[in-house]
Protein backbone atom coordinates (compact mmCIF):
# COMPACT_ATOMS: atom_id res chain seq x y z
CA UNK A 1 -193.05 28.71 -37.61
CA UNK A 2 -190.83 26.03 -36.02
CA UNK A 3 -193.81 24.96 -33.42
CA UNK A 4 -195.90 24.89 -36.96
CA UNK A 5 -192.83 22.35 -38.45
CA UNK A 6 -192.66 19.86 -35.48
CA UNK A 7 -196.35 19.59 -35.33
CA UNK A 8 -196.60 19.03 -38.98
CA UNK A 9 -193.91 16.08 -38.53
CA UNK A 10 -195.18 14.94 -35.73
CA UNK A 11 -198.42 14.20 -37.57
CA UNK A 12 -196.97 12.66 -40.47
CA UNK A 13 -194.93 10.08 -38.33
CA UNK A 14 -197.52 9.03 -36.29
CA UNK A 15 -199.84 8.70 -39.47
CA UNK A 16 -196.79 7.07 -41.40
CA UNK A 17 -196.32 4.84 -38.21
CA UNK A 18 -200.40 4.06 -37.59
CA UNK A 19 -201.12 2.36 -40.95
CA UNK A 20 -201.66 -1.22 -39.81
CA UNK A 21 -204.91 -2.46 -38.38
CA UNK A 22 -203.44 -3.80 -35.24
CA UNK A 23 -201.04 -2.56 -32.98
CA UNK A 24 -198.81 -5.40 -33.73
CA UNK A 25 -198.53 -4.34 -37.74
CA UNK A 26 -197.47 -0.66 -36.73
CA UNK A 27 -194.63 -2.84 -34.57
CA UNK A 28 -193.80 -4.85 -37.16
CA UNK A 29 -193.78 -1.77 -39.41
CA UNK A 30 -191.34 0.62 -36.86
CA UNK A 31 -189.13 -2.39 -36.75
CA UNK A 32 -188.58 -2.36 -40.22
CA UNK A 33 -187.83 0.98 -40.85
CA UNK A 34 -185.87 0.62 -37.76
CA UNK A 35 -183.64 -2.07 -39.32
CA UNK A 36 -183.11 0.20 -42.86
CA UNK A 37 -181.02 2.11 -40.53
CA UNK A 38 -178.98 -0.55 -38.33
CA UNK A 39 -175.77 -0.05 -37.99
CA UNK A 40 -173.00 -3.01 -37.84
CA UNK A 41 -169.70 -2.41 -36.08
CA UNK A 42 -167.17 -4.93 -37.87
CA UNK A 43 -163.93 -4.22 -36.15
CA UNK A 44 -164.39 -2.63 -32.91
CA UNK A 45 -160.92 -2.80 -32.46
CA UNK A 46 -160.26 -0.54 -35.53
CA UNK A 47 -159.06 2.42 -33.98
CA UNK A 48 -157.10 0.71 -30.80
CA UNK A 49 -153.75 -0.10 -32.71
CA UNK A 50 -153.96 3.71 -33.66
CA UNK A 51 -153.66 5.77 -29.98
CA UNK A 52 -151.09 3.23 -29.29
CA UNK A 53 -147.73 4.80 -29.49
């Protein structure tokens, strides 16, 4: 059942990711849905005053 799952997934991504008529669309379409989920650090430092005694 779980081989079943991924190769169901697996399908729908790459048919999800293969809409475009060029190769550069589906690019330009992975980079947005890659960008939905960017994540910013603001304060790197956040944590640093905290393990100091």
């Amino acid at each position: 059942m779980a081989g079943w799952v991924d190769d169901q997934q697996h399908l729908l991504y790459k048919a999800y990711f293969s809409q475009g008529a060029t190769q550069a669309e589906n690019d330009a379409h992975l980079a947005r849905e890659n960008a939905k989920y960017k994540i910013t650090v603001k304060d790197p430092d956040f944590f640093a005053g905290a393990a100091k005694p």
